[in-house]
Protein backbone atom coordinates (compact mmCIF):
# COMPACT_ATOMS: atom_id res chain seq x y z
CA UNK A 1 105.40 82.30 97.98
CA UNK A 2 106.14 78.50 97.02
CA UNK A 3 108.55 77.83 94.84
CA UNK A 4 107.28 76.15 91.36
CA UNK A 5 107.78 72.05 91.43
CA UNK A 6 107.88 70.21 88.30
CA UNK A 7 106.15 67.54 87.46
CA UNK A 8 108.09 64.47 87.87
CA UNK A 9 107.22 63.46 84.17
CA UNK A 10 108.93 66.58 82.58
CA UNK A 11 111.85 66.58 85.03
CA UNK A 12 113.91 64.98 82.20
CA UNK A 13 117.22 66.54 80.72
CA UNK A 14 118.41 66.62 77.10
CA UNK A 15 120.63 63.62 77.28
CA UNK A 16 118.29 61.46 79.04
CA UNK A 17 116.14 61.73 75.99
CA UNK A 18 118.78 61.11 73.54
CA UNK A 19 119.77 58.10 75.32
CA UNK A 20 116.52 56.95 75.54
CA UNK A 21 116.19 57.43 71.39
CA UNK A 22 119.94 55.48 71.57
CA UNK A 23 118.07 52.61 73.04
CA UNK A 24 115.15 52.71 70.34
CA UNK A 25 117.56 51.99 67.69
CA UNK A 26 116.78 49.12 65.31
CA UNK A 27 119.14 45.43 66.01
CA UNK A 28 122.27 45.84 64.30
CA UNK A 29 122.50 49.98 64.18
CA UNK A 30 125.76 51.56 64.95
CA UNK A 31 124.38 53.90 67.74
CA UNK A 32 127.88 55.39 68.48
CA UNK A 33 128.20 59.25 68.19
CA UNK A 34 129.64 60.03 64.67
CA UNK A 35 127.14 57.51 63.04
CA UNK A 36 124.15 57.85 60.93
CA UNK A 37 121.71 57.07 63.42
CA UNK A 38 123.59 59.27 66.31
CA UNK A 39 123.70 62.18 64.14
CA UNK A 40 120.03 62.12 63.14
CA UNK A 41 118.91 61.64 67.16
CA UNK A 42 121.02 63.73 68.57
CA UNK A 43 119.32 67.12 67.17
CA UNK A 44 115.42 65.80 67.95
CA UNK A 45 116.51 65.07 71.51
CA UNK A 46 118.02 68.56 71.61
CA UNK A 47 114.63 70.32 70.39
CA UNK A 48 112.90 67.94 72.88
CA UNK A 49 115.26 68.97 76.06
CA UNK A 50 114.46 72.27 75.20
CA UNK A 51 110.57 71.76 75.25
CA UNK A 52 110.34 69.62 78.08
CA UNK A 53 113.51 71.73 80.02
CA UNK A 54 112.21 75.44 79.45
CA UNK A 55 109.21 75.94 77.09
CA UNK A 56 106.54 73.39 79.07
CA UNK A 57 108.08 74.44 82.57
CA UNK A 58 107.50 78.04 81.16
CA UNK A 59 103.74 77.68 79.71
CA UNK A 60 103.13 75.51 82.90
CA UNK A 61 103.96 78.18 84.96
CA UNK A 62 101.90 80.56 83.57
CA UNK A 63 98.89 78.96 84.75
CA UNK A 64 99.21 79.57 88.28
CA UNK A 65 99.05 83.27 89.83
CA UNK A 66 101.53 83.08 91.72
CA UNK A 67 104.23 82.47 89.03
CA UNK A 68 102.08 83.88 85.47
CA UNK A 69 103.47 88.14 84.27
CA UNK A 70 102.80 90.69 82.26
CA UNK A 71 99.59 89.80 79.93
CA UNK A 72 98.66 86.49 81.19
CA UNK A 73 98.80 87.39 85.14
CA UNK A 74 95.89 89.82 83.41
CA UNK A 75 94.09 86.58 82.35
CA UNK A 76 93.80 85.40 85.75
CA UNK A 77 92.39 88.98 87.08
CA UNK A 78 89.82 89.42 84.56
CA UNK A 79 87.45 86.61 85.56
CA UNK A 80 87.56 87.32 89.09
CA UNK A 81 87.47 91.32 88.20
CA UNK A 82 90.73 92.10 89.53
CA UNK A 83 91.82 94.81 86.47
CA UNK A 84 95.52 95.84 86.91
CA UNK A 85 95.37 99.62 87.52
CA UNK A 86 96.04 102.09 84.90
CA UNK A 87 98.60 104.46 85.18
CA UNK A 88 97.08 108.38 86.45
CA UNK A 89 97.37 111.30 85.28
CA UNK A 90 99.25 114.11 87.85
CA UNK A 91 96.99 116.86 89.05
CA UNK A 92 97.79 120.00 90.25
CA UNK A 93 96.42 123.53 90.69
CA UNK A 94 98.58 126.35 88.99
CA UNK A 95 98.15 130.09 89.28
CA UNK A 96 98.35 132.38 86.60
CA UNK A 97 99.55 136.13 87.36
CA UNK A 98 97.95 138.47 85.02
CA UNK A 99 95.97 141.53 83.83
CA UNK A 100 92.26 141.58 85.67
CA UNK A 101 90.07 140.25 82.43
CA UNK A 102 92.67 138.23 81.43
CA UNK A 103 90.84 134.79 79.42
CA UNK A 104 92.81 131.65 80.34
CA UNK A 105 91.01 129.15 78.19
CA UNK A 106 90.00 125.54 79.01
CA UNK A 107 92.90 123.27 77.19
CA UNK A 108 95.33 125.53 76.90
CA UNK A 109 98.66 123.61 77.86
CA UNK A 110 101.24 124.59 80.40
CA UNK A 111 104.54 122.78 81.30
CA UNK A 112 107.81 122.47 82.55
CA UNK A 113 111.23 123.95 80.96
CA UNK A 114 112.61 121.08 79.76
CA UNK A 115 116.71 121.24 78.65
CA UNK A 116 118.81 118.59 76.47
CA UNK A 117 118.72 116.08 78.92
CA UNK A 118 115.21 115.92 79.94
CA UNK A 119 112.06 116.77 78.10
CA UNK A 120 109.02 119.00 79.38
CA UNK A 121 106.08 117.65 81.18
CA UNK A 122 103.01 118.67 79.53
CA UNK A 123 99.73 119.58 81.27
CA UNK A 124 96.25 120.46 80.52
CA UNK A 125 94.40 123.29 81.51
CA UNK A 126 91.05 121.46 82.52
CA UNK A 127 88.92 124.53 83.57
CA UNK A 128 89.25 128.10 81.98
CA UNK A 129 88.74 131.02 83.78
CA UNK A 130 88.79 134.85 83.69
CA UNK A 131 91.76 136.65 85.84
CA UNK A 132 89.90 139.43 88.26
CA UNK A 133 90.65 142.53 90.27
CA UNK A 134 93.41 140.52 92.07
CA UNK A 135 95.31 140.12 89.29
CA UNK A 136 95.57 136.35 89.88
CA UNK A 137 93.36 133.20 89.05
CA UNK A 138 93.98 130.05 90.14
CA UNK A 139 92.97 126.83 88.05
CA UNK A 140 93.04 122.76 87.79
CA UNK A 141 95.52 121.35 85.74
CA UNK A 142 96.47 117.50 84.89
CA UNK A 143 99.03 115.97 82.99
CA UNK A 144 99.04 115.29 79.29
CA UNK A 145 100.31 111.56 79.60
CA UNK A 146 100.04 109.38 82.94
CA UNK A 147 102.58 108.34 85.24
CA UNK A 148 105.66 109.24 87.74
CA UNK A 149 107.18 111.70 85.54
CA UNK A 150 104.10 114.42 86.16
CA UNK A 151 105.34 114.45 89.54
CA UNK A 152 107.25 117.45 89.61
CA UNK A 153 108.18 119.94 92.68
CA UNK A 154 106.74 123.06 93.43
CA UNK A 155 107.46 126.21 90.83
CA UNK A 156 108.49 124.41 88.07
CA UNK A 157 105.28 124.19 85.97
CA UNK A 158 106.27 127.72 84.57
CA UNK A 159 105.60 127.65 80.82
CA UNK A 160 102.74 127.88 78.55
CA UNK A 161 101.97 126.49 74.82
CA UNK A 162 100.21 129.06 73.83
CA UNK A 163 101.32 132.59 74.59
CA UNK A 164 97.80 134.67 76.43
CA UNK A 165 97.99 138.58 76.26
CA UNK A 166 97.88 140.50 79.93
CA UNK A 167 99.82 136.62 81.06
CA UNK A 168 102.92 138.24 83.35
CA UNK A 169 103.41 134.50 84.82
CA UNK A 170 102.41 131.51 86.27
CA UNK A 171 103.23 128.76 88.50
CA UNK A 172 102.45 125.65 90.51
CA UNK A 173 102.17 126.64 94.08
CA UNK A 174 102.58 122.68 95.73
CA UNK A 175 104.51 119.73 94.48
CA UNK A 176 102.78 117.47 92.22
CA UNK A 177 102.12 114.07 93.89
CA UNK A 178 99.60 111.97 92.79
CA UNK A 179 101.18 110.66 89.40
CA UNK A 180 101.41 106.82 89.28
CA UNK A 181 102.91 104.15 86.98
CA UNK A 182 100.86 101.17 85.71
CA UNK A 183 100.85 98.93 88.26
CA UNK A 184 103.39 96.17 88.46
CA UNK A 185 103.26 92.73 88.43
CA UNK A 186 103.72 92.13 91.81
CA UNK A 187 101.98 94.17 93.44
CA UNK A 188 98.37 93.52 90.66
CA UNK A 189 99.84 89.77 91.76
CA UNK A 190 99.02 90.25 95.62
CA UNK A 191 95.55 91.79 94.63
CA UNK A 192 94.37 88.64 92.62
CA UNK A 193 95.85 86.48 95.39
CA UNK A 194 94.06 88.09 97.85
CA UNK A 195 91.12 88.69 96.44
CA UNK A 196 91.79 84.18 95.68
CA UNK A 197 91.81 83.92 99.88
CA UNK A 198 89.57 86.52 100.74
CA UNK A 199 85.93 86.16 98.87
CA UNK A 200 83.24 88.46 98.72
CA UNK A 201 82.01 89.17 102.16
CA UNK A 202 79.29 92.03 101.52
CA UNK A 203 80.72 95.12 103.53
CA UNK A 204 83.41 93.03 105.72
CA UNK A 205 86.36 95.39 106.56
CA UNK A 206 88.25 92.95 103.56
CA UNK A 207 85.90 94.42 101.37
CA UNK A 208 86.18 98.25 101.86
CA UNK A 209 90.45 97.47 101.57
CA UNK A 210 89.75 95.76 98.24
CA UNK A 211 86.79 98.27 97.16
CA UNK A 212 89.24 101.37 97.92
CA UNK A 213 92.11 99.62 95.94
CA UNK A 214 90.53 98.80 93.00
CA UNK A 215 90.48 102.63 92.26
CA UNK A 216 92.96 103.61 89.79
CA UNK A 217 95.59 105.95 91.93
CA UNK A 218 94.50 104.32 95.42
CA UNK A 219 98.23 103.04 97.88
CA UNK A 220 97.07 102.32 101.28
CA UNK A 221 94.29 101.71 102.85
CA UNK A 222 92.50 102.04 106.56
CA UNK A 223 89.09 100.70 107.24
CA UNK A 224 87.66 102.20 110.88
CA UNK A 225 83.86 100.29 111.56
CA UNK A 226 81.45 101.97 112.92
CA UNK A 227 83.67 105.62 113.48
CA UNK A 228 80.36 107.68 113.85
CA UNK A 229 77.81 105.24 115.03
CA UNK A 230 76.24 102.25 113.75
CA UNK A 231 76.21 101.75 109.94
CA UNK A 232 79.18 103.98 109.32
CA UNK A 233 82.28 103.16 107.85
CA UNK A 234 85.08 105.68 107.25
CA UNK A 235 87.83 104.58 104.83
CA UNK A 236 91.35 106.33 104.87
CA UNK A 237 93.44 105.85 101.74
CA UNK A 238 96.46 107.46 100.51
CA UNK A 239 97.90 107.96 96.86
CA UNK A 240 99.46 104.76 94.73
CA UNK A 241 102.96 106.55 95.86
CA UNK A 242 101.74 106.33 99.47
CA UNK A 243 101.27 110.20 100.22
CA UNK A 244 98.45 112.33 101.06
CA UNK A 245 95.73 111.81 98.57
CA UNK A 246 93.83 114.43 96.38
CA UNK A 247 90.35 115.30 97.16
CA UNK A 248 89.95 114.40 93.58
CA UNK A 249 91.37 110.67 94.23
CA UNK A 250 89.19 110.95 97.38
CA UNK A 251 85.45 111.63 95.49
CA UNK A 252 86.62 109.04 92.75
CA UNK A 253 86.68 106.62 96.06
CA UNK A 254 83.69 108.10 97.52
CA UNK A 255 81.87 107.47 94.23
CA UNK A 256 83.14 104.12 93.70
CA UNK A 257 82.11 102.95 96.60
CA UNK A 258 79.40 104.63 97.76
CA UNK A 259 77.94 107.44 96.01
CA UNK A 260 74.68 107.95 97.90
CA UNK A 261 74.97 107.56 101.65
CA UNK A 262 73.53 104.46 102.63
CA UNK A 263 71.49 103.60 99.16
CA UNK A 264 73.44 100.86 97.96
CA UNK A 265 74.85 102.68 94.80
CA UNK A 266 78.13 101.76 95.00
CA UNK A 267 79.79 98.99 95.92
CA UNK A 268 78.80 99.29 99.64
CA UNK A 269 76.01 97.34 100.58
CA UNK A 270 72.01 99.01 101.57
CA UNK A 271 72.42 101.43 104.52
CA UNK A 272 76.21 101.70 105.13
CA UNK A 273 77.10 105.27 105.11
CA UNK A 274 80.74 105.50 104.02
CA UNK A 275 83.40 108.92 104.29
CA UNK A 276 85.84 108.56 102.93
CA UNK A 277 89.20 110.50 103.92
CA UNK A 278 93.03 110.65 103.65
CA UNK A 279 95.56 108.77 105.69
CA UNK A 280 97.99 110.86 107.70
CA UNK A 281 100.99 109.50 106.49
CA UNK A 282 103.72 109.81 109.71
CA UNK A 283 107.95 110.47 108.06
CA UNK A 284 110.09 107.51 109.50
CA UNK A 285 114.02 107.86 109.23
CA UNK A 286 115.76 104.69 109.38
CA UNK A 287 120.00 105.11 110.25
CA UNK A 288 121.99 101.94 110.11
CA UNK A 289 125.23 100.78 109.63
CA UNK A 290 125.70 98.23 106.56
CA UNK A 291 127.83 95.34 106.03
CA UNK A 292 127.06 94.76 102.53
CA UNK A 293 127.43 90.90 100.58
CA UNK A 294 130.46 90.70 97.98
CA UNK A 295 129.53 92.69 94.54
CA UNK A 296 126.68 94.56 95.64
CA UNK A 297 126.80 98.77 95.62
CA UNK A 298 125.56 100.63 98.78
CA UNK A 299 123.25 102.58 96.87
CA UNK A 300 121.44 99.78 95.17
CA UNK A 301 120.95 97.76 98.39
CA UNK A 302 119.66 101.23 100.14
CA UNK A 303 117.17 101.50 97.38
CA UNK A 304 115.83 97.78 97.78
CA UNK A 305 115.64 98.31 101.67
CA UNK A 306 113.56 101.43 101.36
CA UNK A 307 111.30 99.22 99.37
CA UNK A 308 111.14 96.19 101.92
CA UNK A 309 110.66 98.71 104.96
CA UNK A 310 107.95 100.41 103.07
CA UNK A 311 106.17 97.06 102.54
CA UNK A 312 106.22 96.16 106.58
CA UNK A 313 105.19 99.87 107.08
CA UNK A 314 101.88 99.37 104.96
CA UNK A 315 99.65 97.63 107.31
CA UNK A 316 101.16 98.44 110.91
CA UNK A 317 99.98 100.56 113.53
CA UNK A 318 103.43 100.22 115.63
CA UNK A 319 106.10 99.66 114.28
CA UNK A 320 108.53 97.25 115.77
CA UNK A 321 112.23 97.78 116.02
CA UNK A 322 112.71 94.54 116.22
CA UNK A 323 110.92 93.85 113.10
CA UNK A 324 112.54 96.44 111.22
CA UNK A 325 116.04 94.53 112.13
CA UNK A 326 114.79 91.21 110.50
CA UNK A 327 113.68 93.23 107.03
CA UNK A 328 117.46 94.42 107.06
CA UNK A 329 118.28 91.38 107.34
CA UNK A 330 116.40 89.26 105.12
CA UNK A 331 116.97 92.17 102.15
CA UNK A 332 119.33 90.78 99.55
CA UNK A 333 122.64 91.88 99.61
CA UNK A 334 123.30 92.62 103.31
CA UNK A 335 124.87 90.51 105.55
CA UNK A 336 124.88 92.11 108.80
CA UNK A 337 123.81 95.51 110.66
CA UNK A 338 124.38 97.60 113.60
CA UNK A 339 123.38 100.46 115.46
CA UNK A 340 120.25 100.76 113.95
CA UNK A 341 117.84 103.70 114.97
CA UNK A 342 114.31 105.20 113.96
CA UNK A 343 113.60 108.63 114.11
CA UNK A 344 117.12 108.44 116.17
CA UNK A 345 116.05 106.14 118.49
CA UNK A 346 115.79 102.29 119.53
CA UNK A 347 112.54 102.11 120.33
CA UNK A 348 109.43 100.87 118.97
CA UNK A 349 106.99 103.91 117.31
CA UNK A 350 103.50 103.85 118.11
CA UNK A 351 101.03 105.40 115.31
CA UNK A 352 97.57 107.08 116.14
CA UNK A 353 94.39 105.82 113.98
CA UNK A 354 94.66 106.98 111.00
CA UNK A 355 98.38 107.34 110.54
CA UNK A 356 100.34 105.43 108.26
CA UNK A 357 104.41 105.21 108.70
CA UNK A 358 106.49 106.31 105.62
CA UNK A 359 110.25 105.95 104.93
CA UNK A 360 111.90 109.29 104.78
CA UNK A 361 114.98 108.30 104.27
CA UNK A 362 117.44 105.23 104.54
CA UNK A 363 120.97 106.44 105.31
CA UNK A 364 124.02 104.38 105.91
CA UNK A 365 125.55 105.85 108.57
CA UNK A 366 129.16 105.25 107.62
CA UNK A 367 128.00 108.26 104.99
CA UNK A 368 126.75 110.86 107.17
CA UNK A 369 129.48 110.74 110.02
């Protein structure tokens, strides 16, 4: 991204201006600091520096995309309908062990133990059912508030609100996933800026990426043309926290985009028929040796890295060892590397359609030898 240029006209500094008032002064005023005229100048030109030196620059800034946050980058999304994405709600199934004609109502509310030092994670029973002869029902649940923290591991959504008679236990049989935060500024920035380069095409492969992502809960993104024949289009995605996404995520896609194969419904034009899938997401384990910049902690640095590897991973179907190299690099607070490897090797991995790399881990090796 460019960096932000003044103006020439506002590249002016607090004592400029107060000499320039110095000058103004009437024939005969003592202008010398201490004076009457001094004293009185001296605190305009220091509200002035600080307009022209911070709050213009500031407002100024906000203008532009590339430089506006929070609220006002949402003022230049809006009128190109680029909406920053909510935060979701986690989804899960859990399974409740009980006596056969057992009634687990609709809303009921299951969580997690929660201790002094963090709370429980609430969720919502969103379809009731009746336990039968197996002495077990199974049922969707989704979390009471949105974001990160209703992703919780398998097993640990073990408690219930509301005590049920014939309920001997319950559980969640799979991790929970597919909870996201409110997207951040930079990555809603990206969006708005691409969507800026890349206008409306009418069903060009640009289109499905920014159709699919404009789904609340929607990471990555794989467009394959004409996968079944002419007129098809399959799109893969994955969750906002770039795993395998829910076939709930997947029919909010689906819907989005094209509801009714080939009718024009959606957001896909008249006679594309549209499936849309998951991306296979493929673990990548990155080993290195760090030589880390004065005043910055290994663990901080790992977690940025994981970040910039991630970012090259998105939209790569090999990824380069090379490549990889430069990212550790160019990522702030490292200076140097060595003996680098990738799923403990030096080579360069090659990923099938359909298969998006992941970072599974980021380990320095001086810590695991």
């Amino acid at each position: 991204m460019l960096g932000f240029q003044l103006p020439e006209h506002l590249q002016i500094t607090e004592s400029q201006i107060h000499e320039k008032m110095l000058k103004m002064a009437p024939q005969g005023v003592d202008t010398s600091e201490g004076h009457m005229y001094w004293d009185h100048t001296k605190p305009t030109a220091r509200v002035a520096g600080e307009l022209v030196e911070y709050t213009l620059p500031l407002t100024l800034m906000l203008t532009f995309p590339q430089f506006a946050i929070g609220p006002f980058l949402e003022l230049h999304g809006e009128p190109i309908g680029v909406d920053r994405k909510a935060a979701v709600h986690a989804t899960t199934l859990e399974t409740f062990i009980a006596d056969e004609g057992t009634i687990i109502p609709e809303g009921n509310i299951v969580l997690t133990l929660g201790d002094e030092h963090e709370e429980s994670v609430r969720y919502s029973i969103q379809k009731g059912g009746i336990v039968d002869s197996s002495g077990e029902i199974t049922l969707p649940i989704k979390a009471v508030e949105a974001g990160l923290h209703g992703n919780v591991p398998p097993n640990t959504i073990v408690g219930i609100d509301k005590p049920i008679k014939g309920l001997k236990r319950l559980y969640n049989p799979e991790a929970v996933t597919d909870g996201a935060a409110i997207e951040d500024d930079e990555s809603y920035r990206e969006r708005i800026l691409e969507r800026n380069r890349n206008k409306p095409l009418s069903g060009a492969k640009s289109d499905y990426v920014r159709w699919a992502k404009e789904v609340d809960g929607v990471g990555d993104v794989i467009v394959q043309p004409l996968w079944a024949g002419p007129k098809t289009v399959r799109v893969l995605i994955t969750d906002r926290n770039r795993q395998i996404a829910t076939q709930q995520l997947i029919e909010e896609v689906k819907n989005y985009i094209d509801p009714v194969d080939g009718m024009g419904e959606g957001k896909a034009p008249i006679g594309a028929h549209v499936t849309i899938d998951t991306i296979t997401p493929v673990p990548i384990s990155i080993k290195v040796k760090l030589v880390l910049e004065k005043g910055y902690k290994i663990k901080e640095v790992l977690n940025l890295l994981e970040d910039n590897i991630n970012s090259y991973f998105s939209d790569e179907s090999i990824i380069k060892y090379a490549l990889v190299g430069a990212i550790i690099t160019r990522t702030e607070g490292i200076s140097d590397y060595e003996n680098l490897l990738l799923n403990d090797a030096t080579t360069n991995i090659a990923l099938a359609e359909g298969e998006r790399a992941v970072v599974s881990e980021v380990l320095h090796i001086d810590e695991t030898t």
